[in-house]
C-alpha atoms as a PDB file:
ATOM      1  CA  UNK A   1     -71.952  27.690  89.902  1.00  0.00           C
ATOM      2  CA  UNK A   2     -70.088  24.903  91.907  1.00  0.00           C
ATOM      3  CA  UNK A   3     -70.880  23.802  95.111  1.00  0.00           C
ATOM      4  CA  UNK A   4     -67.587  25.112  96.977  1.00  0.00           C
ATOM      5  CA  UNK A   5     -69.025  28.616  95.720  1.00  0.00           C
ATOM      6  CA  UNK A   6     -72.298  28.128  96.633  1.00  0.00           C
ATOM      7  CA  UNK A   7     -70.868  27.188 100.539  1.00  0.00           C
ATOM      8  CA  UNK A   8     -68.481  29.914 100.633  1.00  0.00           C
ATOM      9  CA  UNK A   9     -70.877  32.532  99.702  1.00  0.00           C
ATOM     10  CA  UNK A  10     -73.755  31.259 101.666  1.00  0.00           C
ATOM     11  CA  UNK A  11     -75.015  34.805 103.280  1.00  0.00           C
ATOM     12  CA  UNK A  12     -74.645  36.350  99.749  1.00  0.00           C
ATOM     13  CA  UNK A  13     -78.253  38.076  99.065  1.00  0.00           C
ATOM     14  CA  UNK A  14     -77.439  37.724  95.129  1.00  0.00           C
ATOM     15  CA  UNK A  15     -77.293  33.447  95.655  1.00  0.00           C
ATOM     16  CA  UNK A  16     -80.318  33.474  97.841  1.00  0.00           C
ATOM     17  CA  UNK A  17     -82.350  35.548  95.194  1.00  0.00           C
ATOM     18  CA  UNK A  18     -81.284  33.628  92.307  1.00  0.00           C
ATOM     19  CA  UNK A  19     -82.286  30.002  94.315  1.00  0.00           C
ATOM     20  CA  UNK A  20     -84.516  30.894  97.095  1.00  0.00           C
ATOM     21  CA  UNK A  21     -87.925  30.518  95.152  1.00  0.00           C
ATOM     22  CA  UNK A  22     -87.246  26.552  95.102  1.00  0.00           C
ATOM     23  CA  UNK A  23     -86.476  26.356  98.809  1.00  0.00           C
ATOM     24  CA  UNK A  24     -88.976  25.533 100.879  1.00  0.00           C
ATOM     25  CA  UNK A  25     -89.351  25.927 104.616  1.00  0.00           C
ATOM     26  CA  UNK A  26     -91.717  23.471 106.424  1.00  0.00           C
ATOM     27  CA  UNK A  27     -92.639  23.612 109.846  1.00  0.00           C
ATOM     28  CA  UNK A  28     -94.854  21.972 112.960  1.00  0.00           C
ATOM     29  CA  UNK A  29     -93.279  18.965 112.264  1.00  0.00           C
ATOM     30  CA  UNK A  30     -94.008  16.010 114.519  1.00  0.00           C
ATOM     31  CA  UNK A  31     -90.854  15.441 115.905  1.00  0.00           C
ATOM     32  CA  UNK A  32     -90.702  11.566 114.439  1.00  0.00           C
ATOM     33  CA  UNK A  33     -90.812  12.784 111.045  1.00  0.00           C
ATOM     34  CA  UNK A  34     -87.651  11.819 109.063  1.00  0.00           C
ATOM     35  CA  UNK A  35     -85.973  13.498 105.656  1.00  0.00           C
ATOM     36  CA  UNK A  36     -87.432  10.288 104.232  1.00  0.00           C
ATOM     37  CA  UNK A  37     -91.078  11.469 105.458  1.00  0.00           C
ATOM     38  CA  UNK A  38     -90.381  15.126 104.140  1.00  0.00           C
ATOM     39  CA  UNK A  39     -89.203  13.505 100.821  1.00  0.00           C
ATOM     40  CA  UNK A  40     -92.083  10.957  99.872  1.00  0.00           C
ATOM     41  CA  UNK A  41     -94.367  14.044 100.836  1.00  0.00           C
ATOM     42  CA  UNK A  42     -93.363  16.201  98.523  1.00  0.00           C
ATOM     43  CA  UNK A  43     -92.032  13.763  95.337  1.00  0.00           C
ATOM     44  CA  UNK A  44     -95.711  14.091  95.028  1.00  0.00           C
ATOM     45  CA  UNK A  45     -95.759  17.364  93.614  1.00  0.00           C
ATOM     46  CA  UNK A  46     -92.270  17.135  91.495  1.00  0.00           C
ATOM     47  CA  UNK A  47     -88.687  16.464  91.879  1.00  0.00           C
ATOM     48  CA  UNK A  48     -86.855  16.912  95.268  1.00  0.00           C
ATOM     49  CA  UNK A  49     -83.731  18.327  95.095  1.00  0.00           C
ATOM     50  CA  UNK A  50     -82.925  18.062  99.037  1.00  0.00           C
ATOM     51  CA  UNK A  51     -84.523  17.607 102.203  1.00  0.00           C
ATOM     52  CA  UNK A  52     -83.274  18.627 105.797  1.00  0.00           C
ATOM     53  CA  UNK A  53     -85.426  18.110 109.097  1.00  0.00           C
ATOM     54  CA  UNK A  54     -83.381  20.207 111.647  1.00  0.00           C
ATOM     55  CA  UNK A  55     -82.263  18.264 114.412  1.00  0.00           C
ATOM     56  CA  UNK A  56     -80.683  19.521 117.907  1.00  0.00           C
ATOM     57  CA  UNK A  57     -77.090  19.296 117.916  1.00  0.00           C
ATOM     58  CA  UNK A  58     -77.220  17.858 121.249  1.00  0.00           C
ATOM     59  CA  UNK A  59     -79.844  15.718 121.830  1.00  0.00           C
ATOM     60  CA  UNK A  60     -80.126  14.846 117.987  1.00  0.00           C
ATOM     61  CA  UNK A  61     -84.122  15.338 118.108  1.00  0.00           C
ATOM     62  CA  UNK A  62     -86.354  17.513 115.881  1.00  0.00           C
ATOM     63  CA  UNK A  63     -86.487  21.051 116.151  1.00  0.00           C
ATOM     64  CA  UNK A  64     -89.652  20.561 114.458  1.00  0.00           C
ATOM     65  CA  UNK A  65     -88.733  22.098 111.554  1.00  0.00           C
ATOM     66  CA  UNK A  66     -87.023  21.440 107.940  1.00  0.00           C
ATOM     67  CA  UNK A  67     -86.325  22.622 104.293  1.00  0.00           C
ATOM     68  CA  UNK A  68     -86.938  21.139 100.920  1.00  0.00           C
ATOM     69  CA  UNK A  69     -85.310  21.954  97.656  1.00  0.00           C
ATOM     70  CA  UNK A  70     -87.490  21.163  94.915  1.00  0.00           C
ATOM     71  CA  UNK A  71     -86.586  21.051  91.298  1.00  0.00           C
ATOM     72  CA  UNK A  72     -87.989  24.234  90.081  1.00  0.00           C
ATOM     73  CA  UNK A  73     -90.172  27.366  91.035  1.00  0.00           C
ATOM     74  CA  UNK A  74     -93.412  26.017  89.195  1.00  0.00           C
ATOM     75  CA  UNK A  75     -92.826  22.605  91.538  1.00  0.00           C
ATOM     76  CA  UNK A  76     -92.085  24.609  95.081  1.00  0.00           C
ATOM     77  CA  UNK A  77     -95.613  26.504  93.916  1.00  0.00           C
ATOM     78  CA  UNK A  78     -97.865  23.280  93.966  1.00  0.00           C
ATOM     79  CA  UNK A  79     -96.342  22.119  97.060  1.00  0.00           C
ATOM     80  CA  UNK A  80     -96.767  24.809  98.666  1.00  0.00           C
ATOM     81  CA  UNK A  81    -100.599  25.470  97.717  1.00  0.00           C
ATOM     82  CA  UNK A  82    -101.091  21.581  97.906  1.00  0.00           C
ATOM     83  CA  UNK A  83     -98.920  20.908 101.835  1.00  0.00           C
ATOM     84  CA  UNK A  84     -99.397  24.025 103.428  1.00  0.00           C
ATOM     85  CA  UNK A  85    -101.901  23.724 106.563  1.00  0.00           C
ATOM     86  CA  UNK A  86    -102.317  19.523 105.415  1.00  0.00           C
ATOM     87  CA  UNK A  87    -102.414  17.742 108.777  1.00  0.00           C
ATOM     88  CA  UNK A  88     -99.070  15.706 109.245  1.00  0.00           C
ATOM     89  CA  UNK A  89     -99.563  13.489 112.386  1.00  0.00           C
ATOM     90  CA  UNK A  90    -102.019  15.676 113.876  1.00  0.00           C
ATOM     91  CA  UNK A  91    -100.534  18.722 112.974  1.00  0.00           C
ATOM     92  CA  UNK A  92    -101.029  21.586 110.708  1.00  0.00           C
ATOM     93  CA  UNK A  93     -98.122  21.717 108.460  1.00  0.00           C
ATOM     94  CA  UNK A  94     -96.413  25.579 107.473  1.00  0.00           C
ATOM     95  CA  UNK A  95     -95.105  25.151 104.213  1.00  0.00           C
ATOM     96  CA  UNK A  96     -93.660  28.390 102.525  1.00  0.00           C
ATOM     97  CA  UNK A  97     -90.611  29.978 100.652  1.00  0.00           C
ATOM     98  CA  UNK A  98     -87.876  29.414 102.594  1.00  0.00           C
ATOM     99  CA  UNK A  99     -86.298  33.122 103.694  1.00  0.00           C
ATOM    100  CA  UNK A 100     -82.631  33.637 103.404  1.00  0.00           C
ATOM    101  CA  UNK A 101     -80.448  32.881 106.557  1.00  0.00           C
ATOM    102  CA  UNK A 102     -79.404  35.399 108.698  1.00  0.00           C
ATOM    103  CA  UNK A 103     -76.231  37.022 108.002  1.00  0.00           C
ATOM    104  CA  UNK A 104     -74.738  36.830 112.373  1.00  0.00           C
ATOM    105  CA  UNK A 105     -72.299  39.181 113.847  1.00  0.00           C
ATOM    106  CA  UNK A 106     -71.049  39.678 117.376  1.00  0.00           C
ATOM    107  CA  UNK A 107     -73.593  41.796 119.588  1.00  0.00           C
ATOM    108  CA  UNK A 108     -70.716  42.662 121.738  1.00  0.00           C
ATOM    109  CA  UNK A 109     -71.027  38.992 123.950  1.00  0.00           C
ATOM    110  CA  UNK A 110     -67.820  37.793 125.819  1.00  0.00           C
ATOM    111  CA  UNK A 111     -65.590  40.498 123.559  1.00  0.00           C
ATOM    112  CA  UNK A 112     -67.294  43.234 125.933  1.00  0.00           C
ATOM    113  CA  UNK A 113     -67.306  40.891 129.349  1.00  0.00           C
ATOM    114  CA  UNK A 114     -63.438  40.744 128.812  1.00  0.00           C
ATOM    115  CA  UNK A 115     -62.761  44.889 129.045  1.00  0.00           C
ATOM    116  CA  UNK A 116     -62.033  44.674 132.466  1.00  0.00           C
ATOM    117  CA  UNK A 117     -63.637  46.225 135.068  1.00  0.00           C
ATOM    118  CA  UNK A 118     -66.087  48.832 134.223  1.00  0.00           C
ATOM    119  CA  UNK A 119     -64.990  52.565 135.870  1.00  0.00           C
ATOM    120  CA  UNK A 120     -67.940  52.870 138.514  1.00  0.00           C
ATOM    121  CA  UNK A 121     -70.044  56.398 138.514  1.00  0.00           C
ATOM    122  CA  UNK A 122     -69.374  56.441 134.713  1.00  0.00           C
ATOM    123  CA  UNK A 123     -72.309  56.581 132.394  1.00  0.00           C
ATOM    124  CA  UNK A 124     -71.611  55.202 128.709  1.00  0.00           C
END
């Protein structure tokens, strides 16, 4: 599959199924921890594919979370039974599969707010 697919199909549930056992989620990160960190953590226990330590798109600091895309299922396995609850800078790291993202629609937001005024004495 190419990687213009792959982007443009994102919230598919058939690409996440096919991938998702390789894609790790790590969390209670310290928020100095770097991709760099996340990497040299878990070359360790195979080949890293990716690594991602969510950042605020503001401020730019850790959300103190991340992903890592190791080279195959067997290799996100180890890392997980080897990283998960290993103290990282005082903390108890959450390593798991990572879940698929959350496919987001409107909730009604500012489309409802811009109706107009609301007939009063009306129930919906």
């Amino acid at each position: 599959m190419s990687q213009n697919f792959l982007k443009a199909n994102i919230h598919s549930p058939t690409i996440w199924r096919i991938s998702l056992s390789n894609k790790l989620y790590v969390g209670n990160l310290d928020g100095n921890v770097t991709k760099a960190d996340l990497e040299q953590m878990f070359v360790k226990h195979g080949i890293v594919m990716s690594a991602l330590v969510c950042t605020d798109k503001d401020s730019g600091h850790s959300k103190g979370f991340g992903f890592v895309e190791m080279g195959s299922d067997q290799e996100a396995k180890t890392a997980i039974a080897e990283l998960n609850g290993k103290s990282l800078g005082g903390r108890n790291l959450i390593v798991n599969e990572a879940n698929p993202p959350k496919i987001r629609g409107t909730s009604g937001g500012a489309k409802d707010r811009n109706r107009g005024p609301s007939p009063r004495g009306q129930r919906f």
